[in-house]
N, C-alpha and C. Protein backbone atom coordinates (compact mmCIF):
# COMPACT_ATOMS: atom_id res chain seq x y z
N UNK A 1 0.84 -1.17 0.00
CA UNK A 1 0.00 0.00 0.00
C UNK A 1 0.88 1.22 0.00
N UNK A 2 0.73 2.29 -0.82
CA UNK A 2 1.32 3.47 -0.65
C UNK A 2 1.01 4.51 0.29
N UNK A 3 1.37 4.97 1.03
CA UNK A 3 0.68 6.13 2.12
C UNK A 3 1.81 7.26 1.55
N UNK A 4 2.28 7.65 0.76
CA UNK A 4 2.72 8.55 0.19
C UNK A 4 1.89 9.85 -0.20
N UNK A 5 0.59 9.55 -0.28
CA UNK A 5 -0.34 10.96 -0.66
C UNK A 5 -1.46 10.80 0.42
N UNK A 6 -1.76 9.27 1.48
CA UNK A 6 -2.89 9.93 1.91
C UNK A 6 -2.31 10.16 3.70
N UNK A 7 -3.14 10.13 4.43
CA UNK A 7 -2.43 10.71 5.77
C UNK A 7 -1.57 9.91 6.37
N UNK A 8 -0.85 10.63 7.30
CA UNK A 8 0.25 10.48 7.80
C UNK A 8 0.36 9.96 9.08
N UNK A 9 -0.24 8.69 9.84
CA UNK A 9 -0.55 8.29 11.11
C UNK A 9 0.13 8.74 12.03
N UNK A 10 2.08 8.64 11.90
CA UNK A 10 2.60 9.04 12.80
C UNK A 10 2.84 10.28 13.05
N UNK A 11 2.40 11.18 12.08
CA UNK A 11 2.47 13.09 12.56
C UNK A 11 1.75 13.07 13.94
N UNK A 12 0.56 12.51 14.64
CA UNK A 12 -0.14 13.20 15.64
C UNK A 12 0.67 13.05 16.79
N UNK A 13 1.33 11.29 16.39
CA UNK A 13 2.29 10.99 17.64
C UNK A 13 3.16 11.67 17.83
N UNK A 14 4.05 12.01 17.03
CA UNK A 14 5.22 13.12 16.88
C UNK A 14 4.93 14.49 17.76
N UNK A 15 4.01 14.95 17.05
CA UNK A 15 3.09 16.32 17.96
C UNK A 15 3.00 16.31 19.25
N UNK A 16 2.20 15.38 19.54
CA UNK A 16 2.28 14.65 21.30
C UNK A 16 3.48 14.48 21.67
N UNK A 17 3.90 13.48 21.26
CA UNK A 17 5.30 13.83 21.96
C UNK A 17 6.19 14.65 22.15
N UNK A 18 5.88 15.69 21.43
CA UNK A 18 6.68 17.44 21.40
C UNK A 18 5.88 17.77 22.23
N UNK A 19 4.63 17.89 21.92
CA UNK A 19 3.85 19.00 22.56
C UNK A 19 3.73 18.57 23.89
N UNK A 20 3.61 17.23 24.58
CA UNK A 20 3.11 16.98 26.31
C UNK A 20 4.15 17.44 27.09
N UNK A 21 5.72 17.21 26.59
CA UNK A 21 6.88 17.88 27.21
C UNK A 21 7.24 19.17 27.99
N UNK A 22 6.82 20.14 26.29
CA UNK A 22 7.00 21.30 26.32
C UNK A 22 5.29 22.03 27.48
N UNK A 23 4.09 21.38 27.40
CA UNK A 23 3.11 21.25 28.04
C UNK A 23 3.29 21.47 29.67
N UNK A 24 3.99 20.21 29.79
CA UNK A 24 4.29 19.85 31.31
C UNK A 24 5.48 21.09 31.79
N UNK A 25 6.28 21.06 30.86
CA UNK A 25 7.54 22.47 31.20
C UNK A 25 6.47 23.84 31.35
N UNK A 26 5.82 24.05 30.96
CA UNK A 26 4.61 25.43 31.15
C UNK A 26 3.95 24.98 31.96
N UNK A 27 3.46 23.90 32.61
CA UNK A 27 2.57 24.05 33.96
C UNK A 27 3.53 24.23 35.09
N UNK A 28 4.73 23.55 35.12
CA UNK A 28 5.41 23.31 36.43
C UNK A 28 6.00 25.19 36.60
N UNK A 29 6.42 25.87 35.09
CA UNK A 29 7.12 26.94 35.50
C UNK A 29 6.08 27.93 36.07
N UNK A 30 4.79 27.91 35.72
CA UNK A 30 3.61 28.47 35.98
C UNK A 30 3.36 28.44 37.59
N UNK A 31 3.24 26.71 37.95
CA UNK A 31 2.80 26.47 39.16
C UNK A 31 4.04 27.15 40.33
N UNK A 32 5.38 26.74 39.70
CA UNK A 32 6.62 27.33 40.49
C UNK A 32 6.61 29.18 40.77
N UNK A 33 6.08 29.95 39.44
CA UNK A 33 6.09 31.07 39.78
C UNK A 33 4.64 31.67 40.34
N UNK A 34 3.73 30.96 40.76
CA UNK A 34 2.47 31.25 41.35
C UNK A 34 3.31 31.02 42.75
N UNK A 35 3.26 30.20 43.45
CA UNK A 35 3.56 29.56 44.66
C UNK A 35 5.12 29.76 45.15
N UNK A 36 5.92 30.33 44.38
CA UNK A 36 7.82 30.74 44.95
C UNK A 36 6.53 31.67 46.09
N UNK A 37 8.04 31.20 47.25
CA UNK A 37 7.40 32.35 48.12
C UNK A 37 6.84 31.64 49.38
N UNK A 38 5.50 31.16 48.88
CA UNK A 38 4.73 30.31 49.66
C UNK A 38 5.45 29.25 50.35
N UNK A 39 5.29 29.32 52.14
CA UNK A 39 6.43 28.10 52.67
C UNK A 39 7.76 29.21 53.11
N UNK A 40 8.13 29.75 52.69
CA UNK A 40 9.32 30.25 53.22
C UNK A 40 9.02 31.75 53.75
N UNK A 41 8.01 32.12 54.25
CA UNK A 41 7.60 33.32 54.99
C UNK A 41 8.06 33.32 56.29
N UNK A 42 8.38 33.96 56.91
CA UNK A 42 9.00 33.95 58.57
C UNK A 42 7.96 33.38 59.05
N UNK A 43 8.87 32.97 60.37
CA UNK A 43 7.54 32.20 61.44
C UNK A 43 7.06 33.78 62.46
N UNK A 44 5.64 33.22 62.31
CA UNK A 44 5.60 34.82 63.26
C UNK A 44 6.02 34.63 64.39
N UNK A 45 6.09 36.01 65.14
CA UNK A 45 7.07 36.85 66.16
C UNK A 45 6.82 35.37 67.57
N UNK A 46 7.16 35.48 68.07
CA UNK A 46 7.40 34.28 69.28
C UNK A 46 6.24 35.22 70.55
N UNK A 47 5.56 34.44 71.30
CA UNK A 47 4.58 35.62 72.25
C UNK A 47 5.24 35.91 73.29
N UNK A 48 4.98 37.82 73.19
CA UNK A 48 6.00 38.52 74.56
C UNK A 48 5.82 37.05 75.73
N UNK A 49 7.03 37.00 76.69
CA UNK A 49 6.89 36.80 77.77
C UNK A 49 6.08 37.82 78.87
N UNK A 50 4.94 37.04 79.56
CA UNK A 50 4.66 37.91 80.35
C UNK A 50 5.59 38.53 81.97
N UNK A 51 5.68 40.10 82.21
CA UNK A 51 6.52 40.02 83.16
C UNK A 51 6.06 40.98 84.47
N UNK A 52 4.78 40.66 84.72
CA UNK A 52 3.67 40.78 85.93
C UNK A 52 4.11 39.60 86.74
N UNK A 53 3.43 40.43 88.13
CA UNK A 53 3.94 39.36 89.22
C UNK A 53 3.19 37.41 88.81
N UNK A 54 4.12 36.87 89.41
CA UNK A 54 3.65 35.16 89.17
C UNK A 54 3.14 35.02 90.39
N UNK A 55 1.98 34.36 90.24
CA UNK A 55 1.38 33.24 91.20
C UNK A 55 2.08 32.38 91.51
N UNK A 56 2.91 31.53 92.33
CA UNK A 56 3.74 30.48 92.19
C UNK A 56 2.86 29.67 93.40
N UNK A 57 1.83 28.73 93.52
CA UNK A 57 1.21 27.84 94.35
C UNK A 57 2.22 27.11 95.38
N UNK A 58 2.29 26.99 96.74
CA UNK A 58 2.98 26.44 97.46
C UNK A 58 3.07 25.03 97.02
N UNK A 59 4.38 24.55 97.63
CA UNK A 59 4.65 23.44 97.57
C UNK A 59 5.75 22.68 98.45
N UNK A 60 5.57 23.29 100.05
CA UNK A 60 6.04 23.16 101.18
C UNK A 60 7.28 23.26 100.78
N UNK A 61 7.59 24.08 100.61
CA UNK A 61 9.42 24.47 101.06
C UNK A 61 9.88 24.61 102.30
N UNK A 62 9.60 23.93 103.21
CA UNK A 62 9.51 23.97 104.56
C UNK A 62 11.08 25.00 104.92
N UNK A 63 12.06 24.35 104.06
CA UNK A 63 13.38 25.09 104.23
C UNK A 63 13.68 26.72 103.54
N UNK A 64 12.33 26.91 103.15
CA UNK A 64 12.24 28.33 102.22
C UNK A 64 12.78 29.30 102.70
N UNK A 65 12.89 29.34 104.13
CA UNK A 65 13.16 30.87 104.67
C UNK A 65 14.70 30.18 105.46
N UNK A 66 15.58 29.88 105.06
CA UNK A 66 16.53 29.72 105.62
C UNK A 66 18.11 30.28 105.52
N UNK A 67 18.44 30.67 106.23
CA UNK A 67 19.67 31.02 105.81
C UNK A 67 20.30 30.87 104.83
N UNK A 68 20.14 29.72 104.39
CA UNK A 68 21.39 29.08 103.08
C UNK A 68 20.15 29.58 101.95
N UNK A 69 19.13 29.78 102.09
CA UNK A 69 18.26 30.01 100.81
C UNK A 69 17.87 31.69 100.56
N UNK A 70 17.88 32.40 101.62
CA UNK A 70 18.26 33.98 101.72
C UNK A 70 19.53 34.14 101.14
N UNK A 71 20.82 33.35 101.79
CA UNK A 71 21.89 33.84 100.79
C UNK A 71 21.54 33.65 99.25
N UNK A 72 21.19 32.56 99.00
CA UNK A 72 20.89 32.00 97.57
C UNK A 72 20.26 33.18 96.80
N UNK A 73 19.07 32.99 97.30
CA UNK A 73 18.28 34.54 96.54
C UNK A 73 19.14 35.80 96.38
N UNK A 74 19.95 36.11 97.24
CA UNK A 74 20.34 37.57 97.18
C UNK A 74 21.74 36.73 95.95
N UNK A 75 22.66 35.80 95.65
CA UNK A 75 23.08 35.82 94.87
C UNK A 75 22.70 35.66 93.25
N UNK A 76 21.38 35.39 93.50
CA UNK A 76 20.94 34.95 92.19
C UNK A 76 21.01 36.48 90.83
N UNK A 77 21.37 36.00 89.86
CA UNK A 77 21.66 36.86 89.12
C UNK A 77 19.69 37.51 88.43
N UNK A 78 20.12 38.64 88.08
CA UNK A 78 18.25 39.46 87.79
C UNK A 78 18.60 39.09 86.54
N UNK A 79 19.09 38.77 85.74
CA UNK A 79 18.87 38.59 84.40
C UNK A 79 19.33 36.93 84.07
N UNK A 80 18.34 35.84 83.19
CA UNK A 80 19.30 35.11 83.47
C UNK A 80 19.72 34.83 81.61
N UNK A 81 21.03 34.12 81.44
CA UNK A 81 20.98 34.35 79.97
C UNK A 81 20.25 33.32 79.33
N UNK A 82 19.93 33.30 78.14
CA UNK A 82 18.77 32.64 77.74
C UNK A 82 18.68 32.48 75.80
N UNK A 83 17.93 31.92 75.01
CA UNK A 83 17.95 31.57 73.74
C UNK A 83 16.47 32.42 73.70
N UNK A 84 16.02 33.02 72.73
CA UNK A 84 17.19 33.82 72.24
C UNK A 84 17.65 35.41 72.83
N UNK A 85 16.73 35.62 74.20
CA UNK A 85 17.42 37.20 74.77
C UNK A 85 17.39 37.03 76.22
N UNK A 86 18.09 37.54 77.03
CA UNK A 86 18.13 37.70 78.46
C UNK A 86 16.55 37.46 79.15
N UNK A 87 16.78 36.80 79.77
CA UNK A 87 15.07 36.72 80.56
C UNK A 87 15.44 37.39 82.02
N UNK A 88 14.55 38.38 82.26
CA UNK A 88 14.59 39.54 82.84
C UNK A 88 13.76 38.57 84.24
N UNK A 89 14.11 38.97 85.65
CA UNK A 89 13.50 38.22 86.61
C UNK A 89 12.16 38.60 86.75
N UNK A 90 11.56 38.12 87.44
CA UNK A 90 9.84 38.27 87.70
C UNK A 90 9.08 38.20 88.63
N UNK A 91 8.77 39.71 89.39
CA UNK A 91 8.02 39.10 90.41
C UNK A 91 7.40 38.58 91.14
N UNK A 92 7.18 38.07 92.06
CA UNK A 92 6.53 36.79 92.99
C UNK A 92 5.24 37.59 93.54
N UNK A 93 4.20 36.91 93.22
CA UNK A 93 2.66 37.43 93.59
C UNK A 93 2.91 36.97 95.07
N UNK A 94 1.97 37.82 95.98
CA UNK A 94 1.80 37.55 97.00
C UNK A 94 0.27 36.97 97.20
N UNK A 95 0.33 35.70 98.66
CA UNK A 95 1.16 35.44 99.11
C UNK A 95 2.10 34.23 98.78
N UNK A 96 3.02 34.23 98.71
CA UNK A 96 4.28 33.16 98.36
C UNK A 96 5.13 32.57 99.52
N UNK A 97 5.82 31.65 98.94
CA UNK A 97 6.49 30.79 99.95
C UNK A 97 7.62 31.79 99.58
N UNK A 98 8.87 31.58 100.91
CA UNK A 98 9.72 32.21 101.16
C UNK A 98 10.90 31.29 99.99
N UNK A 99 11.74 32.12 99.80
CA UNK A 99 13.19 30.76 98.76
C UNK A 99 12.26 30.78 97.41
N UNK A 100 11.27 31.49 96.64
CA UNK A 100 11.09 31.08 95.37
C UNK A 100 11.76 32.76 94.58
N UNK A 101 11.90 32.30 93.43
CA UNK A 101 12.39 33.42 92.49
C UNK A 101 11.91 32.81 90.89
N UNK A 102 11.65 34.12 90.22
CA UNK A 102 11.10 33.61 89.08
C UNK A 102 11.74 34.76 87.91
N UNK A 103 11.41 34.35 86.82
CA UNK A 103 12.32 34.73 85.42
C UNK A 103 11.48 34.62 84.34
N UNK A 104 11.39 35.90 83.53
CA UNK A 104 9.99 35.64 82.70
C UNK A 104 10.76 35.21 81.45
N UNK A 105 9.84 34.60 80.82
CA UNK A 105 9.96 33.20 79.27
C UNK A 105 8.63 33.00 78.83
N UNK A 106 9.15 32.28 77.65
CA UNK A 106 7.97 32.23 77.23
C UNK A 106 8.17 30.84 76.84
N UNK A 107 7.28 30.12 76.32
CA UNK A 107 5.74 29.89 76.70
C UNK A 107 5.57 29.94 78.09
N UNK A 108 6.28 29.54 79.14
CA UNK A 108 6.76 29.41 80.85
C UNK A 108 7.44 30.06 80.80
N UNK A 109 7.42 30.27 82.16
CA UNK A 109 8.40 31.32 83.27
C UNK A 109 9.45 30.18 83.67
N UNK A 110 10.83 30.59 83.94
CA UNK A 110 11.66 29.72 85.10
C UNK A 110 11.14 30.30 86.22
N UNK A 111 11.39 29.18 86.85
CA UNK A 111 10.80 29.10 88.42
C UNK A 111 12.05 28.35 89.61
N UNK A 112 12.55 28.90 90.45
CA UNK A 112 13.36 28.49 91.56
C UNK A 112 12.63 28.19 92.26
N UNK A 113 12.98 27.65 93.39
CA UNK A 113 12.14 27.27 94.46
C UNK A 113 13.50 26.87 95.68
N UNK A 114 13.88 27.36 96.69
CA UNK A 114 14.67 27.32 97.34
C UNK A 114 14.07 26.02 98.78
N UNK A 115 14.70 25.22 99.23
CA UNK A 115 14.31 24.70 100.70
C UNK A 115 13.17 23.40 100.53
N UNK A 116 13.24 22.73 99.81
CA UNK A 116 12.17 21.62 99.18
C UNK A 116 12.81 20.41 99.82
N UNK A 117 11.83 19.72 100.28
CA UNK A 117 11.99 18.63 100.67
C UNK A 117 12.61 17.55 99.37
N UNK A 118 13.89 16.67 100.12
CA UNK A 118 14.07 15.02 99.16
C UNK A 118 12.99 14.69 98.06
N UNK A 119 14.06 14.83 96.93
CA UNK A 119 13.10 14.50 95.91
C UNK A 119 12.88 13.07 95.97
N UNK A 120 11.71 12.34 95.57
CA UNK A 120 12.08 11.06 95.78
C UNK A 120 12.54 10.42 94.79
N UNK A 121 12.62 10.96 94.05
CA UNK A 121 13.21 10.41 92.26
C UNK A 121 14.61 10.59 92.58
N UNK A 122 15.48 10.68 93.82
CA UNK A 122 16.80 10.48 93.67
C UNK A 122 17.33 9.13 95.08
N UNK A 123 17.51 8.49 94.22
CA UNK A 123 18.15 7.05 94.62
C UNK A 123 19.77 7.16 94.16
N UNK A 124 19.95 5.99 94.93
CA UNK A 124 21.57 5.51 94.65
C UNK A 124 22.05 5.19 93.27
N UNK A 125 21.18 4.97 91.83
CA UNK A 125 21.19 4.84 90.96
C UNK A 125 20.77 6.41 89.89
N UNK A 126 20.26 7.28 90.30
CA UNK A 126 19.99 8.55 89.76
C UNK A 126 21.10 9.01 88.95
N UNK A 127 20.89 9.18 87.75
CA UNK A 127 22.12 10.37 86.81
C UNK A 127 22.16 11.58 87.27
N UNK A 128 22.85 12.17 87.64
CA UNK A 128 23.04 13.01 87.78
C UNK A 128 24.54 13.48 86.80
N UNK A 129 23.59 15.19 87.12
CA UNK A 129 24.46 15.94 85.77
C UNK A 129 25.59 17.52 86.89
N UNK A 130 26.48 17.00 86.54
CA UNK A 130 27.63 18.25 87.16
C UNK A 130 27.32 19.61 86.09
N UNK A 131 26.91 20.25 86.64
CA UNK A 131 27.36 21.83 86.02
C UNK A 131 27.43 23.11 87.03
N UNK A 132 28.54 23.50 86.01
CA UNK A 132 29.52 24.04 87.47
C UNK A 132 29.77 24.19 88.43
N UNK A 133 30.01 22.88 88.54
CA UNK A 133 30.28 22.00 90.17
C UNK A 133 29.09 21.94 91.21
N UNK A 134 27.98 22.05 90.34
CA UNK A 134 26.60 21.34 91.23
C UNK A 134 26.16 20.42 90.40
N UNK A 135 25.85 19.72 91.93
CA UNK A 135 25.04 17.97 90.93
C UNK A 135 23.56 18.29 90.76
N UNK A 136 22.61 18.25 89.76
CA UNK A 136 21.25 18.32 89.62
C UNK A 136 21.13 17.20 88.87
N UNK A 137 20.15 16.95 89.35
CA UNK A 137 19.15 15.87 89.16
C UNK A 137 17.71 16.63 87.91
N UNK A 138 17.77 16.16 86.95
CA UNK A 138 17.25 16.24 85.94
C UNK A 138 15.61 15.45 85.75
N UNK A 139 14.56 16.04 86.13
CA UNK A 139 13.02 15.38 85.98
C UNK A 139 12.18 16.29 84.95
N UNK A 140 11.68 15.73 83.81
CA UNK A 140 11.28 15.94 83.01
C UNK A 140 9.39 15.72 82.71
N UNK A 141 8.69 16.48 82.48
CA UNK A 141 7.42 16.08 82.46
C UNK A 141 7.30 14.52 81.96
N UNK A 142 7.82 14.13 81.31
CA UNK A 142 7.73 12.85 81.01
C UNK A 142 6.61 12.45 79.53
N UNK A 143 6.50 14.15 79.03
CA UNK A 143 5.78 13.80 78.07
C UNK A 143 6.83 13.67 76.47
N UNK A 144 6.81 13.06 75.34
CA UNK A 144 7.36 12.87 74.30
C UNK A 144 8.33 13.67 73.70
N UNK A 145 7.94 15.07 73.93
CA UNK A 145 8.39 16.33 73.22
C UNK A 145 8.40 17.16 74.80
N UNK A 146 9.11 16.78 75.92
CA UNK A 146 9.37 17.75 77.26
C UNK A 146 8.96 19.28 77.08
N UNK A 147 8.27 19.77 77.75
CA UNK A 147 7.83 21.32 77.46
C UNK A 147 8.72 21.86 79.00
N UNK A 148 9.05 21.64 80.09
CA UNK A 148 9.49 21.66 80.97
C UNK A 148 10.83 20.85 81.82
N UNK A 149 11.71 20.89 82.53
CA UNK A 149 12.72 20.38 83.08
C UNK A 149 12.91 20.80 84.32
N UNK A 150 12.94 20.13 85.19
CA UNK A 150 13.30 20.72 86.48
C UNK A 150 14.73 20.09 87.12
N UNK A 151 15.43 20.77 87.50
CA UNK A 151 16.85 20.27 87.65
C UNK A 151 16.72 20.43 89.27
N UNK A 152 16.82 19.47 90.01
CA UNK A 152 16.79 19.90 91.75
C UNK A 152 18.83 19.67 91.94
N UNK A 153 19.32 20.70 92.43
CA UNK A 153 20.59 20.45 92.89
C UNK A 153 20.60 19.87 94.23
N UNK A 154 21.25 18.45 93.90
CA UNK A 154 21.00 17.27 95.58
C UNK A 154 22.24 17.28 96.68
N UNK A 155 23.53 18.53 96.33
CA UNK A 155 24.87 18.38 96.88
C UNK A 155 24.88 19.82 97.43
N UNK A 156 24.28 20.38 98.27
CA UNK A 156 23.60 21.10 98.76
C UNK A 156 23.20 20.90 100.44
N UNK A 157 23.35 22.17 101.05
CA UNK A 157 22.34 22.15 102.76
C UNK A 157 20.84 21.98 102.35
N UNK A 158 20.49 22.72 101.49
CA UNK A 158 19.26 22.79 101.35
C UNK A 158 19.01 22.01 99.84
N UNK A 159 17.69 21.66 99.22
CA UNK A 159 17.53 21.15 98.11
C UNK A 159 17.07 22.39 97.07
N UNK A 160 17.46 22.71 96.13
CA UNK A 160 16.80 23.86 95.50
C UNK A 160 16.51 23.34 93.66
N UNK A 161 15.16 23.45 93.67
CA UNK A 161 15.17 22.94 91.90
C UNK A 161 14.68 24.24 91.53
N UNK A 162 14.70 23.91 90.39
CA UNK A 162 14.63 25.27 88.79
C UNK A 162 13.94 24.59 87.64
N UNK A 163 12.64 24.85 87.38
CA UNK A 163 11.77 24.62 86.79
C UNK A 163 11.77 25.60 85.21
N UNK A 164 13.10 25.02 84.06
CA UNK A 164 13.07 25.61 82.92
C UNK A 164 12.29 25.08 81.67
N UNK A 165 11.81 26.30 80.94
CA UNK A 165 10.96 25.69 79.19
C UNK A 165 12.07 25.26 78.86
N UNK A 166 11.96 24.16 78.39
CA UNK A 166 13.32 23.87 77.29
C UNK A 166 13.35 24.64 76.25
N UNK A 167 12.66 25.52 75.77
CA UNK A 167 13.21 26.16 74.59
C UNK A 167 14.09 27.25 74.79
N UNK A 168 14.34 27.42 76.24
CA UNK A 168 15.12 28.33 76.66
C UNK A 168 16.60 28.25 76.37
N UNK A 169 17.16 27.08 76.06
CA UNK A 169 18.30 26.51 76.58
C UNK A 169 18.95 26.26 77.66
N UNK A 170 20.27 26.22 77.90
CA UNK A 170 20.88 26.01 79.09
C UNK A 170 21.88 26.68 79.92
N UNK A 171 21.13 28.33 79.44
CA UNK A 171 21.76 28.94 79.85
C UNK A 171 21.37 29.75 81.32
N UNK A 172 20.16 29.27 82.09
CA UNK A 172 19.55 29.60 82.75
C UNK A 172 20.04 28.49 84.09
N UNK A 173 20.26 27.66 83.58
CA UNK A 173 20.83 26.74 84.44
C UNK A 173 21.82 27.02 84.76
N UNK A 174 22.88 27.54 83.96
CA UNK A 174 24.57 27.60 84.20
C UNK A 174 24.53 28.60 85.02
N UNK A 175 24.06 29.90 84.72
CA UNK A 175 23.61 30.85 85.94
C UNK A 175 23.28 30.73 87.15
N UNK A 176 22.40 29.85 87.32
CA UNK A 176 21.68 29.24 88.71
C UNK A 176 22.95 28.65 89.10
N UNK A 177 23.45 27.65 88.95
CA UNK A 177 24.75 26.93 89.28
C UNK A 177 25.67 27.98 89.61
N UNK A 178 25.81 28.98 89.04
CA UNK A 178 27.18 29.68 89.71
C UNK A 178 26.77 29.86 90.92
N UNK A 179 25.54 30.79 91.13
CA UNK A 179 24.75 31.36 91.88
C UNK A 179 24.68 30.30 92.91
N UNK A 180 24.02 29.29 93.08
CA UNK A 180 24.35 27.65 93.92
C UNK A 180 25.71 27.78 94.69
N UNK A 181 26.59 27.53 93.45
CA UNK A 181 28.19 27.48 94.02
C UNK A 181 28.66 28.13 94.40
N UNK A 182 28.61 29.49 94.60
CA UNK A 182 28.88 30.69 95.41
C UNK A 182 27.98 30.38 96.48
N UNK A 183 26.67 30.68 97.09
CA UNK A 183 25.76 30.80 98.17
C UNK A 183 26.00 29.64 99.10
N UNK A 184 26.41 28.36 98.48
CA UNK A 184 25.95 27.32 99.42
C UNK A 184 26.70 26.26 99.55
N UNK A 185 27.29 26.12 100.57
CA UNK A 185 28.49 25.00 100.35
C UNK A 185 28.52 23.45 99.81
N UNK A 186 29.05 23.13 99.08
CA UNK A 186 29.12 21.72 98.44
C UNK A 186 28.93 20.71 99.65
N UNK A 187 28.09 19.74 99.59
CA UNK A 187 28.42 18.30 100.56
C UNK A 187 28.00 17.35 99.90
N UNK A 188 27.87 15.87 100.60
CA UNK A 188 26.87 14.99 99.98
C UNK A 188 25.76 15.28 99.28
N UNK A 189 25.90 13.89 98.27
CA UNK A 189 24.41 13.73 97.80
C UNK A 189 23.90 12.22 98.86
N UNK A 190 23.20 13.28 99.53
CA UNK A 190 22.27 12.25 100.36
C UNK A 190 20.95 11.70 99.65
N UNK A 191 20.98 9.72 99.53
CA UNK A 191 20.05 9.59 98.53
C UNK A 191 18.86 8.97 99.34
N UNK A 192 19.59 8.71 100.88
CA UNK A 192 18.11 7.88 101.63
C UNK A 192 18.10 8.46 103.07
C-alpha cells in the first residue's frame, strides 16, 4: 500500500510527543512562579513573655526561709541568659512561699524554688548531671516532646530545683549553678 499521498498516522504521535513535554515544562514553570514564596515566609514573632507578678502555688518548702536560701536569693543573678534574649527576673505574687524566684519566658516562666523537701526520684542509681560544680538531678514532664525540666541540685544544705521551658536553653541553668556554688556550700548527695 502506498501512504505517500494519503495521511500520515505518525504526525499526531510526533506532535504529542513534542507538545506533552513542552506542556508539562509550562505548567510546572507556571505552578513554580504562582507559589515561589509560599512556605518560606517567617515564622511569626514568638509571644511577649509575660513580666507581671507570678502566682507560684505552694509546695512546702519547709526550708524556704533559711539562711542558706536567703543567701541563695540575694546571689541569684536578675537577668538570666537565655535563647534567644536575656530573661529579665519576675516578680513573685503575693502570698508566696519564702526561697522562690522567678524569670519571665515564654511559653513558661523559670521558676526556683529554694528549701524543698528530698526528691524522691533520687536514689543511689539517679544520673546526675555536674554543672559548674553542682550535681542536679534532671526530671522531666515525662511527656514525648518535654515542654518543661526541672533540675533539683542534691549536693547542697538545702535542696533547690529550677523549673526551665526547654526552649530556653541552658543557659539559665549555668547561671543558677554559679549562683548555687557561690551561696551554698558543696556536701553529699544524700540519697536515703
Amino acid at each position: 500500500m502506498d501512504t505517500r499521498h494519503g495521511p500520515d498516522l505518525r504526525r499526531p504521535a510526533v506532535v504529542v510527543a513534542i507538545a506533552l513535554p513542552v506542556l508539562l515544562a509550562v505548567v510546572v514553570a507556571v505552578l513554580g512562579l504562582t507559589f515561589r514564596g509560599h512556605g518560606t515566609e517567617a515564622a511569626p514573632p514568638p509571644v511577649p513573655a509575660e513580666t507581671g507578678p507570678l502566682a507560684v502555688p505552694p509546695v512546702g518548702a519547709t526550708d524556704g526561709g533559711s539562711p542558706g536560701c536567703v543567701s541563695l536569693l540575694a546571689a541569684l543573678p536578675k537577668e538570666l541568659p537565655a535563647d534567644p534574649a536575656p530573661l529579665p527576673a519576675r516578680p513573685i505574687a503575693a502570698p508566696s512561699e519564702p526561697g522562690t524566684a522567678a524569670w519571665a519566658a515564654s511559653p513558661r516562666p523559670v521558676v526556683l524554688r529554694c528549701g524543698l523537701p528530698r526528691p524522691a526520684e533520687l536514689v543511689p542509681t539517679s544520673p546526675l548531671t555536674d554543672i559548674n560544680g553542682v550535681s542536679w538531678l534532671a526530671l522531666t514532664d515525662n511527656a514525648p516532646d518535654p515542654v518543661l525540666t526541672t533540675y533539683v541540685a542534691v549536693d547542697r544544705p538545702v535542696y533547690v530545683a529550677l523549673t526551665v521551658p526547654t526552649t530556653v536553653g541552658s543557659g539559665p541553668l549555668q547561671a543558677v549553678s554559679d549562683a548555687v556554688a557561690s551561696a551554698l556550700p558543696k556536701g553529699p548527695v544524700l540519697v536515703r
